[in-house]
C-alpha atoms as a PDB file:
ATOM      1  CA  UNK A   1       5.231  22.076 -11.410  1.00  0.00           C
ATOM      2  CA  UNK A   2       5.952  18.611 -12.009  1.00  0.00           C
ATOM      3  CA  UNK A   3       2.920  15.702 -12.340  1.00  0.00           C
ATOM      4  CA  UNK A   4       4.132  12.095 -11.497  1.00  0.00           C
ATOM      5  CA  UNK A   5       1.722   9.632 -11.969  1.00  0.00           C
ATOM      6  CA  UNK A   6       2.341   5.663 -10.487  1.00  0.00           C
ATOM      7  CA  UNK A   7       3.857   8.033  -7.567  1.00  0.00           C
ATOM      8  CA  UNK A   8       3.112   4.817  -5.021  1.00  0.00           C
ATOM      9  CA  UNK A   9       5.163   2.478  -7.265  1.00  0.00           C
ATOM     10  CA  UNK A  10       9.089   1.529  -7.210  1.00  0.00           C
ATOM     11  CA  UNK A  11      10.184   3.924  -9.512  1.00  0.00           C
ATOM     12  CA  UNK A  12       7.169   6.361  -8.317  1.00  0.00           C
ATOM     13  CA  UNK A  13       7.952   6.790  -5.136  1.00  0.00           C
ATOM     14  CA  UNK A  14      11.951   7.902  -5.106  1.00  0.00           C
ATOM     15  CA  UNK A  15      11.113   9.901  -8.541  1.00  0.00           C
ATOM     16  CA  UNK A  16       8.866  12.417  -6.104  1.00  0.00           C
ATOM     17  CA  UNK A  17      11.654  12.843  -3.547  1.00  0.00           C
ATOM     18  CA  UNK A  18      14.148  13.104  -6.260  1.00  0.00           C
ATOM     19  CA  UNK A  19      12.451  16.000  -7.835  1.00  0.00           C
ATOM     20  CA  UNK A  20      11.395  17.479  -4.227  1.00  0.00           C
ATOM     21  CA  UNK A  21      14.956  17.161  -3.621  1.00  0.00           C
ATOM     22  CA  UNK A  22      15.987  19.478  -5.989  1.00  0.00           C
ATOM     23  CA  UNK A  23      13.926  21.765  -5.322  1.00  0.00           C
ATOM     24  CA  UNK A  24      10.735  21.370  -7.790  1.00  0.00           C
ATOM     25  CA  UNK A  25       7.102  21.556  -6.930  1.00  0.00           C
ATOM     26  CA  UNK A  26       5.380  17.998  -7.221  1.00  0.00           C
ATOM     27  CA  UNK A  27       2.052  17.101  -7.689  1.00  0.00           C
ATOM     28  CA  UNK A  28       2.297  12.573  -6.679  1.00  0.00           C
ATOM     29  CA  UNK A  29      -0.536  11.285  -8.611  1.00  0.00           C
ATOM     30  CA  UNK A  30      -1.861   7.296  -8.255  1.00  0.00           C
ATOM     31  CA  UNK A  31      -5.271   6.229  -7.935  1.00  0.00           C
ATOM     32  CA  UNK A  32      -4.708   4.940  -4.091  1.00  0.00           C
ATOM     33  CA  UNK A  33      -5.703   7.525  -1.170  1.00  0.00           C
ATOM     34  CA  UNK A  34      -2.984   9.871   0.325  1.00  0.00           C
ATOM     35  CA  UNK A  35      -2.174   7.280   3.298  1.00  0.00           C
ATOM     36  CA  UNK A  36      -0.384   5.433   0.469  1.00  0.00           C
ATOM     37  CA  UNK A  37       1.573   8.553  -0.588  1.00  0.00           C
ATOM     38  CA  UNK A  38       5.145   9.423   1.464  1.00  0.00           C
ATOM     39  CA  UNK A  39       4.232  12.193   4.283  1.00  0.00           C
ATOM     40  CA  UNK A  40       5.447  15.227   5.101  1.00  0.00           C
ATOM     41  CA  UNK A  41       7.713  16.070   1.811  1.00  0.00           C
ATOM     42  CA  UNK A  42       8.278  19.477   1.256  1.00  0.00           C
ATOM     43  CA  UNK A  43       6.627  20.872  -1.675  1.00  0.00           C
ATOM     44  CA  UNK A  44       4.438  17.896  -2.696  1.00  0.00           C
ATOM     45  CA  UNK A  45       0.783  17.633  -2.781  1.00  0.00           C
ATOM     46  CA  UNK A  46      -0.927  14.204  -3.357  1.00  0.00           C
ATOM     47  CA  UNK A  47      -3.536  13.659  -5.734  1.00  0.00           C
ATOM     48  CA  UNK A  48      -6.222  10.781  -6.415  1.00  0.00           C
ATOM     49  CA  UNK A  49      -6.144  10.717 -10.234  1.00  0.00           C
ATOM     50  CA  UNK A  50      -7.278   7.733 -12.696  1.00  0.00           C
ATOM     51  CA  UNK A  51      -5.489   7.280 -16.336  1.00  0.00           C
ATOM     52  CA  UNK A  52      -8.467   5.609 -17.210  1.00  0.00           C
ATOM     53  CA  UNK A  53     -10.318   8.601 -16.730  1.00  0.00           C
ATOM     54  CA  UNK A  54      -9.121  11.348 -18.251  1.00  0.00           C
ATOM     55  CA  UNK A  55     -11.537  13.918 -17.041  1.00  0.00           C
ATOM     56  CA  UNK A  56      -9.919  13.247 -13.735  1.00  0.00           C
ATOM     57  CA  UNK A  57      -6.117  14.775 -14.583  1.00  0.00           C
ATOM     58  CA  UNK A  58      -7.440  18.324 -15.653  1.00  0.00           C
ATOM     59  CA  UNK A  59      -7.142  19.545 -11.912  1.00  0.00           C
ATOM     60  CA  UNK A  60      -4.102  17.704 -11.492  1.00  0.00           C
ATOM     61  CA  UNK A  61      -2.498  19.176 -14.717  1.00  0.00           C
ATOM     62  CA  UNK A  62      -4.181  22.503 -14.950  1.00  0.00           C
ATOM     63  CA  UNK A  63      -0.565  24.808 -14.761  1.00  0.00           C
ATOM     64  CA  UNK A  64       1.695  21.849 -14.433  1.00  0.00           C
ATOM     65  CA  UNK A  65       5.109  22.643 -16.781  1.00  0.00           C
ATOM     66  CA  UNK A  66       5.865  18.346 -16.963  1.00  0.00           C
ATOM     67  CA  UNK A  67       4.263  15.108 -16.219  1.00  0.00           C
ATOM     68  CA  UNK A  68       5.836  11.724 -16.032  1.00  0.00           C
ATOM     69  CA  UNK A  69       3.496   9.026 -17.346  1.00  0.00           C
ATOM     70  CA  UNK A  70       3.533   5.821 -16.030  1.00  0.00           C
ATOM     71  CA  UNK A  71       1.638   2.739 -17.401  1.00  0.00           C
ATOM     72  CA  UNK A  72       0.876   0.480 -14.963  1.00  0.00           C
ATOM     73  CA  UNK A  73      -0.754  -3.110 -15.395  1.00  0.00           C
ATOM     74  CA  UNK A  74      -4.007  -3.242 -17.684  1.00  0.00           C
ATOM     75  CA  UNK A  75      -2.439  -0.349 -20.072  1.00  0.00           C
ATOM     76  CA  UNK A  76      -4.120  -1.448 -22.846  1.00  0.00           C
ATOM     77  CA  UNK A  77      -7.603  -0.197 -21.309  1.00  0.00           C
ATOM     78  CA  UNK A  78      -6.019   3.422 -21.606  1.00  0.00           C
ATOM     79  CA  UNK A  79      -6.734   5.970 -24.546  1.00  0.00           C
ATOM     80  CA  UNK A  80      -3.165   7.380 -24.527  1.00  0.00           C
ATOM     81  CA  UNK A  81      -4.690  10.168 -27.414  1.00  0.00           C
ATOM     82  CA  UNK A  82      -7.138  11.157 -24.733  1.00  0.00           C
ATOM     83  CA  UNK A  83      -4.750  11.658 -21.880  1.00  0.00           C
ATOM     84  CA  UNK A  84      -2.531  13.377 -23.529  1.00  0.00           C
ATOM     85  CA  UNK A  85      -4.792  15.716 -24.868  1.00  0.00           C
ATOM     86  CA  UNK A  86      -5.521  16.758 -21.170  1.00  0.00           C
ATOM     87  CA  UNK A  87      -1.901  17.056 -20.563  1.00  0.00           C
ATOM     88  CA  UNK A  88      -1.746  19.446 -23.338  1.00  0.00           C
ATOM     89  CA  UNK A  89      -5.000  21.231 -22.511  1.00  0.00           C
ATOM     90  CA  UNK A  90      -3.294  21.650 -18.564  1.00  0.00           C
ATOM     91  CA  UNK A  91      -0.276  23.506 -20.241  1.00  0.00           C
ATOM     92  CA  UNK A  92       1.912  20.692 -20.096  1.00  0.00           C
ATOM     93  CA  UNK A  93       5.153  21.355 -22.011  1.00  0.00           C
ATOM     94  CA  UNK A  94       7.433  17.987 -21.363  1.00  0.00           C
ATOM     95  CA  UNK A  95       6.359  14.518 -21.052  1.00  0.00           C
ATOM     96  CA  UNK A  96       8.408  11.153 -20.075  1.00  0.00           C
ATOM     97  CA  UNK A  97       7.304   8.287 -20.946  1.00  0.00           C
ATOM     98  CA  UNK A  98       8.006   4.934 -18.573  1.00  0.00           C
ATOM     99  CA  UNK A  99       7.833   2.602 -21.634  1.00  0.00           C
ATOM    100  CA  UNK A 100      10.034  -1.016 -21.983  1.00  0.00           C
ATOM    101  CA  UNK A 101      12.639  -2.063 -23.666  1.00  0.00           C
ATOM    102  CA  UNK A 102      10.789  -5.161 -25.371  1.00  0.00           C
ATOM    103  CA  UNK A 103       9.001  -1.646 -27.402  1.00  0.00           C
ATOM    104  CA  UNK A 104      12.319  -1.725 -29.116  1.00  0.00           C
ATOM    105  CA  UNK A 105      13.977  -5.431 -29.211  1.00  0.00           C
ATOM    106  CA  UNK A 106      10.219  -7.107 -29.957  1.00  0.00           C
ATOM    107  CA  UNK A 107       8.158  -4.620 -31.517  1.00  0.00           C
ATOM    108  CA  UNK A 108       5.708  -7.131 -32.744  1.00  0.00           C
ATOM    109  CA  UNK A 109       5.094  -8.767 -28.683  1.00  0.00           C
ATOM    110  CA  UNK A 110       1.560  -7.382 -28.478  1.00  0.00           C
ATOM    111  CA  UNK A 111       2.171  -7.816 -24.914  1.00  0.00           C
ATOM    112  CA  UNK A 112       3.447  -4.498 -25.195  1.00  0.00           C
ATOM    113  CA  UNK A 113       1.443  -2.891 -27.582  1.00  0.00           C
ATOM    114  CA  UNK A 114      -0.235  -0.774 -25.723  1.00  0.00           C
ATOM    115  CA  UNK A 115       3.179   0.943 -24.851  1.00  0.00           C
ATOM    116  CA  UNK A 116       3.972   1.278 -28.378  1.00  0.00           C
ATOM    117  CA  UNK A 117       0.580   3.165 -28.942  1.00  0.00           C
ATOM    118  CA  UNK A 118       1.212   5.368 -26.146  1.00  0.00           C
ATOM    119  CA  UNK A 119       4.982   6.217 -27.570  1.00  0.00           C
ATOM    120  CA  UNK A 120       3.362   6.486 -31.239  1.00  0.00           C
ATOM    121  CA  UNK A 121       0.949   8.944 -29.598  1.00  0.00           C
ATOM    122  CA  UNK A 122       3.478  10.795 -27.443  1.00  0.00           C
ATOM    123  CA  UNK A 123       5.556  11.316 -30.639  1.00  0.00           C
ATOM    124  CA  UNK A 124       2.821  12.843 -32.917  1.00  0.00           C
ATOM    125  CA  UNK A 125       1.880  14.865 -29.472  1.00  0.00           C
ATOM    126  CA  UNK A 126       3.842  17.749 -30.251  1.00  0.00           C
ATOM    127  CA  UNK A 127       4.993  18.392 -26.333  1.00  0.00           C
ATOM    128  CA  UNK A 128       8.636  17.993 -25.836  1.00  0.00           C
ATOM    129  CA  UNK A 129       8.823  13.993 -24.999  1.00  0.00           C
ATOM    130  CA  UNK A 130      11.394  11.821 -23.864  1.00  0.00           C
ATOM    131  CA  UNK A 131      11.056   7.729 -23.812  1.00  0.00           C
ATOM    132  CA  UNK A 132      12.596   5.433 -21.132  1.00  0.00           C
ATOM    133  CA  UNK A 133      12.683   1.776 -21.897  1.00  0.00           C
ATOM    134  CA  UNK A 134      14.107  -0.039 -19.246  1.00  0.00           C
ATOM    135  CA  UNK A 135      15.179  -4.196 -18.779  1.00  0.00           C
ATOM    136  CA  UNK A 136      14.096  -6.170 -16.197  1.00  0.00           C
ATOM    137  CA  UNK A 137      13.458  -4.648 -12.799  1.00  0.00           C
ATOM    138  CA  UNK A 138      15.640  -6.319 -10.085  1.00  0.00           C
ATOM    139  CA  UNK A 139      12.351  -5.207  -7.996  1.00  0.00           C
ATOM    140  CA  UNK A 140      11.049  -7.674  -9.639  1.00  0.00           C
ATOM    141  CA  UNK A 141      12.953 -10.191  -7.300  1.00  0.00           C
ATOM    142  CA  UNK A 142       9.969  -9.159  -4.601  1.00  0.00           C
ATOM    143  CA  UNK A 143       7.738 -12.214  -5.754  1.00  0.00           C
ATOM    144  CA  UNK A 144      10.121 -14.246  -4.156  1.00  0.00           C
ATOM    145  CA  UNK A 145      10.362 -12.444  -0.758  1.00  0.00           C
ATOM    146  CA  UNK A 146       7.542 -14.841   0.983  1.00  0.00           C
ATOM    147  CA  UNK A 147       9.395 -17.780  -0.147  1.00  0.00           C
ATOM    148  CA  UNK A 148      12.640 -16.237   1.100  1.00  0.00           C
ATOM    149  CA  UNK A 149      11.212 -15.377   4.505  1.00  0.00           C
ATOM    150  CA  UNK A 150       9.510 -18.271   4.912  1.00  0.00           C
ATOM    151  CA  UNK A 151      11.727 -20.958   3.242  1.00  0.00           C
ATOM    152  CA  UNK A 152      14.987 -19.485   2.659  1.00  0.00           C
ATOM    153  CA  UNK A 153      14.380 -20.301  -1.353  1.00  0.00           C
ATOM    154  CA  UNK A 154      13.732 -18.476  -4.393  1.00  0.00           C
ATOM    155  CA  UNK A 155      12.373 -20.076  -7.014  1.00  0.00           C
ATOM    156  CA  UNK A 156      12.172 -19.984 -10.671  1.00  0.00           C
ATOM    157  CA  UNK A 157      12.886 -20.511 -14.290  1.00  0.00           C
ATOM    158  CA  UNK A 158      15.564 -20.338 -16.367  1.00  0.00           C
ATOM    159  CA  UNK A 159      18.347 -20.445 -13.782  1.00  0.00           C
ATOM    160  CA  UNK A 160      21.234 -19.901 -15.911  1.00  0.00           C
ATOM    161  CA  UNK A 161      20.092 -17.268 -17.819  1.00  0.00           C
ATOM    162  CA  UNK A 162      21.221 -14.036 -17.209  1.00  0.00           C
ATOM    163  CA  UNK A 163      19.940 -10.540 -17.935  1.00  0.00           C
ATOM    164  CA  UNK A 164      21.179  -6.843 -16.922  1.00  0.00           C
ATOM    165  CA  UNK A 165      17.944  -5.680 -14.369  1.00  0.00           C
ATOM    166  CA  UNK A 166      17.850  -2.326 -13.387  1.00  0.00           C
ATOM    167  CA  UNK A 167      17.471  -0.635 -10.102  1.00  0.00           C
ATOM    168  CA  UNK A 168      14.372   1.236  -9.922  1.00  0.00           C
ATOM    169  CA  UNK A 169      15.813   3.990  -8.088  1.00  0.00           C
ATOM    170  CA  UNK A 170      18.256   4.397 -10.634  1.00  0.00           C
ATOM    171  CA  UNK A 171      14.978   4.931 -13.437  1.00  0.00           C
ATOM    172  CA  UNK A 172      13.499   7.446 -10.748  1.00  0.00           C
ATOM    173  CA  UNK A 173      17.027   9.578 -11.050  1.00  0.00           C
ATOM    174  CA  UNK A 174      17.286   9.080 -14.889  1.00  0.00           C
ATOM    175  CA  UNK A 175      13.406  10.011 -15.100  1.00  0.00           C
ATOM    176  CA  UNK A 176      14.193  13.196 -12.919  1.00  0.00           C
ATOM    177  CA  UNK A 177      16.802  14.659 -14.856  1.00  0.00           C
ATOM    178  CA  UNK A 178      14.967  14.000 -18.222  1.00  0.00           C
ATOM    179  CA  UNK A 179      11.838  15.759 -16.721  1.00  0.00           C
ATOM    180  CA  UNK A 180      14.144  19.070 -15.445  1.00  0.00           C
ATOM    181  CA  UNK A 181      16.289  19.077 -18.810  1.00  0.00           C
ATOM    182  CA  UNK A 182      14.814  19.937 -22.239  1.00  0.00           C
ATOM    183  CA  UNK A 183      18.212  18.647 -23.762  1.00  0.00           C
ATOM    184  CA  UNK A 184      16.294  15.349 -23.687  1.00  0.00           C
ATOM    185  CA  UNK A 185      13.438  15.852 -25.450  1.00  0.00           C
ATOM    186  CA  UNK A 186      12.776  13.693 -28.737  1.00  0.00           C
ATOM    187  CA  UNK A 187      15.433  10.877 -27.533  1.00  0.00           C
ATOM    188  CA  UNK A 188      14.885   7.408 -26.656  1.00  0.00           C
ATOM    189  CA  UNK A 189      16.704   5.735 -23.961  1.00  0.00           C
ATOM    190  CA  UNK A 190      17.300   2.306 -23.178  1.00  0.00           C
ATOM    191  CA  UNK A 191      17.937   1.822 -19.476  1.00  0.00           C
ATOM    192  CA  UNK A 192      19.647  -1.141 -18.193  1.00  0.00           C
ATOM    193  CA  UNK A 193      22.095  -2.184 -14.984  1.00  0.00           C
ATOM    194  CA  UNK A 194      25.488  -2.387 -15.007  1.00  0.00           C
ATOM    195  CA  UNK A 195      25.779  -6.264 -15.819  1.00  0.00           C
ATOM    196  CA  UNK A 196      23.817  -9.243 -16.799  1.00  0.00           C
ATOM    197  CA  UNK A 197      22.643 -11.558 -13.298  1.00  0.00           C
ATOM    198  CA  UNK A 198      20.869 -14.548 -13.610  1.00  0.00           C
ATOM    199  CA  UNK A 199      17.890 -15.823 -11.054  1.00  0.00           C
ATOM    200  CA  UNK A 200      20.211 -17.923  -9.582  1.00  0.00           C
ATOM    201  CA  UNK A 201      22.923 -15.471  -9.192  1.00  0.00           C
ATOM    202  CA  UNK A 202      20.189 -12.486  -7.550  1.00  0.00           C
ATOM    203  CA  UNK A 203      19.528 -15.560  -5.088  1.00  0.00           C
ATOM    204  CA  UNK A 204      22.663 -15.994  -3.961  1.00  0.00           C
ATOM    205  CA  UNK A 205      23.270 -11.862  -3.931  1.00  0.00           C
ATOM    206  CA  UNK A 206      20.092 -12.012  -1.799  1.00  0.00           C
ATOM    207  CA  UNK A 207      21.425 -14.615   1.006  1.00  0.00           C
ATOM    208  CA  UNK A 208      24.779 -12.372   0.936  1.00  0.00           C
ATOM    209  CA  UNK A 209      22.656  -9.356   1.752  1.00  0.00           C
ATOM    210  CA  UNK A 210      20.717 -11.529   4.277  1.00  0.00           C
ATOM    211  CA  UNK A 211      23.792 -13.120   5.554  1.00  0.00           C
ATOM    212  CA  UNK A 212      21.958 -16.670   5.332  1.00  0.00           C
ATOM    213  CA  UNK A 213      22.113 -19.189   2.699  1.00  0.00           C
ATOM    214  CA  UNK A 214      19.444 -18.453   0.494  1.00  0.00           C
ATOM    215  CA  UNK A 215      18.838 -21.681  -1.908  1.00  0.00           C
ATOM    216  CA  UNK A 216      17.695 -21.989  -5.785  1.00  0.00           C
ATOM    217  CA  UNK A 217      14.867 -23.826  -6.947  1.00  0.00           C
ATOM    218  CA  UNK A 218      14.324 -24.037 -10.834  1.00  0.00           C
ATOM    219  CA  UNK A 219      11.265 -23.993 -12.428  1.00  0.00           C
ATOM    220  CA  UNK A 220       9.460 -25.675 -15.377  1.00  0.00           C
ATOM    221  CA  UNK A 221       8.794 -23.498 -17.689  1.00  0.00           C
ATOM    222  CA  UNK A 222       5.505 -24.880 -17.451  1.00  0.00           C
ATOM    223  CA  UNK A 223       5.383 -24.776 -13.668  1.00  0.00           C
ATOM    224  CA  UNK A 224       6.863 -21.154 -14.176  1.00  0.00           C
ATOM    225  CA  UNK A 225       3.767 -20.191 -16.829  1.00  0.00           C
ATOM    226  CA  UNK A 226       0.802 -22.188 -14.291  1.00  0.00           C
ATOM    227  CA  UNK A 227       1.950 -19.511 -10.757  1.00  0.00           C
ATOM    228  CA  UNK A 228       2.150 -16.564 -13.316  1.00  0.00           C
ATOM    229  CA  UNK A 229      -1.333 -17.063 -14.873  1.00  0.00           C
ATOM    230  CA  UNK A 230      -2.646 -16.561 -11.276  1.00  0.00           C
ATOM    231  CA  UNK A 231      -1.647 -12.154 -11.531  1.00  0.00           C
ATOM    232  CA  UNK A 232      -0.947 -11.950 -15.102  1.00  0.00           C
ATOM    233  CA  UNK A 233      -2.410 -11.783 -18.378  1.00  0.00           C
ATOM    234  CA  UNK A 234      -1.623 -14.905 -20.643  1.00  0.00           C
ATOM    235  CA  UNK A 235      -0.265 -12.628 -23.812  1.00  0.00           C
ATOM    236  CA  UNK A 236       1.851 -11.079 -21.009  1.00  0.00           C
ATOM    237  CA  UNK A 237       2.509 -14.545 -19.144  1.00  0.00           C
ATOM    238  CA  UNK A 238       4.249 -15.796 -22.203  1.00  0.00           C
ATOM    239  CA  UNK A 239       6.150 -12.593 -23.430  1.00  0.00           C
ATOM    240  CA  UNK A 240       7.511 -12.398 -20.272  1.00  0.00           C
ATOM    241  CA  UNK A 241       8.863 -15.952 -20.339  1.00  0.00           C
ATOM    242  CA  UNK A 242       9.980 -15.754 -23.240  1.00  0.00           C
ATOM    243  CA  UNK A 243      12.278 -13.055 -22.569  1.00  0.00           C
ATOM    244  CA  UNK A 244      13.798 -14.717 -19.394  1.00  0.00           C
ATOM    245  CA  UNK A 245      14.012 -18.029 -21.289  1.00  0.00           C
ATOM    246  CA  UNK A 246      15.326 -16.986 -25.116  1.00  0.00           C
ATOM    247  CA  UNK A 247      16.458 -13.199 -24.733  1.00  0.00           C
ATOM    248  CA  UNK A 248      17.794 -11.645 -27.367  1.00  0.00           C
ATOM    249  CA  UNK A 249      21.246 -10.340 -27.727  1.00  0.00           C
ATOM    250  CA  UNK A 250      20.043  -6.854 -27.561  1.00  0.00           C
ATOM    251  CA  UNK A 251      17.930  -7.829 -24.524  1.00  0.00           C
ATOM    252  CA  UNK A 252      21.293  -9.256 -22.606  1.00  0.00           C
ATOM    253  CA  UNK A 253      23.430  -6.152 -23.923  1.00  0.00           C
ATOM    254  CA  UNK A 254      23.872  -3.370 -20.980  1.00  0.00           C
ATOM    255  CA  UNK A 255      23.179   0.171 -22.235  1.00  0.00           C
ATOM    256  CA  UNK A 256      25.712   3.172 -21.362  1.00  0.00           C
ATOM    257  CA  UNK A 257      22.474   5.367 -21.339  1.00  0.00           C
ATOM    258  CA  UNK A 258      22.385   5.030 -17.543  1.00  0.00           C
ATOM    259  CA  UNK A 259      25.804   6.270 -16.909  1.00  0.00           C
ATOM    260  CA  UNK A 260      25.708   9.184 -19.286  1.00  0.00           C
ATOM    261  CA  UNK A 261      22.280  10.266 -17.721  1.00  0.00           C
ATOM    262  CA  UNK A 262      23.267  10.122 -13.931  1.00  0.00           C
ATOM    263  CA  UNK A 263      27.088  10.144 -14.416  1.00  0.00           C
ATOM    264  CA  UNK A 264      28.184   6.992 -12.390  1.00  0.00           C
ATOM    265  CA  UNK A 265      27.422   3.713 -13.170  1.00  0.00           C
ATOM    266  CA  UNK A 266      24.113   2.014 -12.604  1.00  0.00           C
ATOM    267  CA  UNK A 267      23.043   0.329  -9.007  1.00  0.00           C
ATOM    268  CA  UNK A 268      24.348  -3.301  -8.834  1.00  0.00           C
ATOM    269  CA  UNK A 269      21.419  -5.897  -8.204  1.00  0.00           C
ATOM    270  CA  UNK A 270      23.672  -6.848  -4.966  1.00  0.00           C
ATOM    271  CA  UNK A 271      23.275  -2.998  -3.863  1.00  0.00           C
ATOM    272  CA  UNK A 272      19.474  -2.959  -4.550  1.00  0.00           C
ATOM    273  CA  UNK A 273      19.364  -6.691  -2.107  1.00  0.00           C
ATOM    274  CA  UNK A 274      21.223  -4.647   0.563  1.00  0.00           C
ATOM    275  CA  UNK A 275      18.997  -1.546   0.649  1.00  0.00           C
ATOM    276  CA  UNK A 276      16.076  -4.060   0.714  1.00  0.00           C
ATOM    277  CA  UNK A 277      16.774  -6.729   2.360  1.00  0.00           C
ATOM    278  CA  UNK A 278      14.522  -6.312   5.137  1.00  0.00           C
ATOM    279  CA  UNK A 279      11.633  -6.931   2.925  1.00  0.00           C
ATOM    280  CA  UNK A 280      13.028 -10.932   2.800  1.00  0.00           C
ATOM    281  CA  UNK A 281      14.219 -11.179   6.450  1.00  0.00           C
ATOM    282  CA  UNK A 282      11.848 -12.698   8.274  1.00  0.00           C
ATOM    283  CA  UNK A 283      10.299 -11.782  11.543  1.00  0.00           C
END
């Protein structure tokens, strides 16, 4: 059996029928109800877990062979020690870890420093473990789907400046053969898409998808750093700009790791607008 937690999210969600797919035994693990999980998959039961309870995994890991731990927002609440100490009291053998690539190319951001405490835990673990640190998500580009509907315009900063996002769907494959595969275990993986896209080039990809003009609006930084405050953290408000503003070469460098996980290239940010466009057409 096969624990996913974050199994309502963007990578989540197609990881479950990924694995279901091929056959495995899935326990879909998130701390909404089971009206939020996908219905009527064979060989999946839903579970309402907490990460920042621990005590509430062991029934959802009691017997389970691999988990796939997923960090959401307000990770650095978590005791990463503690959870995976239930993992390993459950009988879990494999874990993969949904990190980020910043980890790697900023490993002072403390943004991020939770993640690197749950990787530094994960490592001296002992379980099998893999790490995934993808880019940007081109899901990400779902902030702007109001404006879109509403306006026909995306907006944001750093218009010019371009950065290989990653489909999430492409993650949820990557993360499902890493979880079925041992081969994987103690490697690090940095995921990326096929080619570097800039905000202004995902809104044009977005009005070809739409077949309407969708226009470009760019951002002040500081106009950019006021709307993000409103959902975000400050430490994470400004390593986030940061990254879309000044990224490093590493960060604008697309990985082969994708390819040589699911053997064809990555999803195009063009292919993800397509499959969800409907989410920025209005009415």
């Amino acid at each position: 059996m096969i624990v996913v937690t974050g199994a309502t999210g963007n990578v989540g969600r197609p990881l479950v029928h990924a694995l279901a797919a091929a056959g495995e035994q899935v326990t879909a693990v998130s701390r909404s109800d089971a009206s939020a999980h996908p219905a009527g998959v064979p060989g999946v039961r839903h579970h309402r877990a907490d990460l920042a309870s621990p005590e509430s995994l062991a029934p959802v890991l009691d017997g389970a062979d691999a988990l796939f731990l997923l960090v959401a927002g307000g990770g650095e609440n978590l005791d990463p020690y503690a959870i995976l100490d239930a993992a390993k009291t459950g009988g879990v053998r494999r874990v993969v870890l949904l990190s980020s690539q910043i980890t790697g190319t900023r490993p002072d951001a403390p943004s991020h420093a939770h993640l690197r405490a749950f990787e530094d835990a994960l490592r001296e673990s002992g379980a099998e473990w893999t790490v995934l640190r993808p880019g940007g998500f081109a899901s990400n580009a779902f902030a702007w789907a109001d404006s879109v509907r509403s306006r026909q315009t995306v907006a944001a900063p750093f218009g010019d400046v371009a950065l290989p996002v990653v489909d999430p769907a492409d993650l949820a494959e990557a993360a499902a053969v890493t979880l079925r595969d041992a081969s994987h275990s103690g490697r690090t993986y940095e995921l990326t898409g096929p080619a570097p896209i800039s905000p202004r080039q995902q809104a044009q990809a977005l009005g070809e998808a739409l077949a309407t003009p969708v226009r470009f609006h760019e951002l002040t930084r500081a106009q950019a750093r006021e709307h993000l405050l409103r959902f975000m953290p400050e430490l994470v408000v400004d390593g986030t700009l940061a990254i879309l503003g000044e990224p490093s070469a590493a960060e604008q460098r697309v990985s082969p790791a994708l390819e040589q996980l699911l053997g064809r290239p990555p999803r195009t940010f063009a292919e993800w607008a397509v499959r969800n466009a409907g989410a920025f057409r209005a009415g």
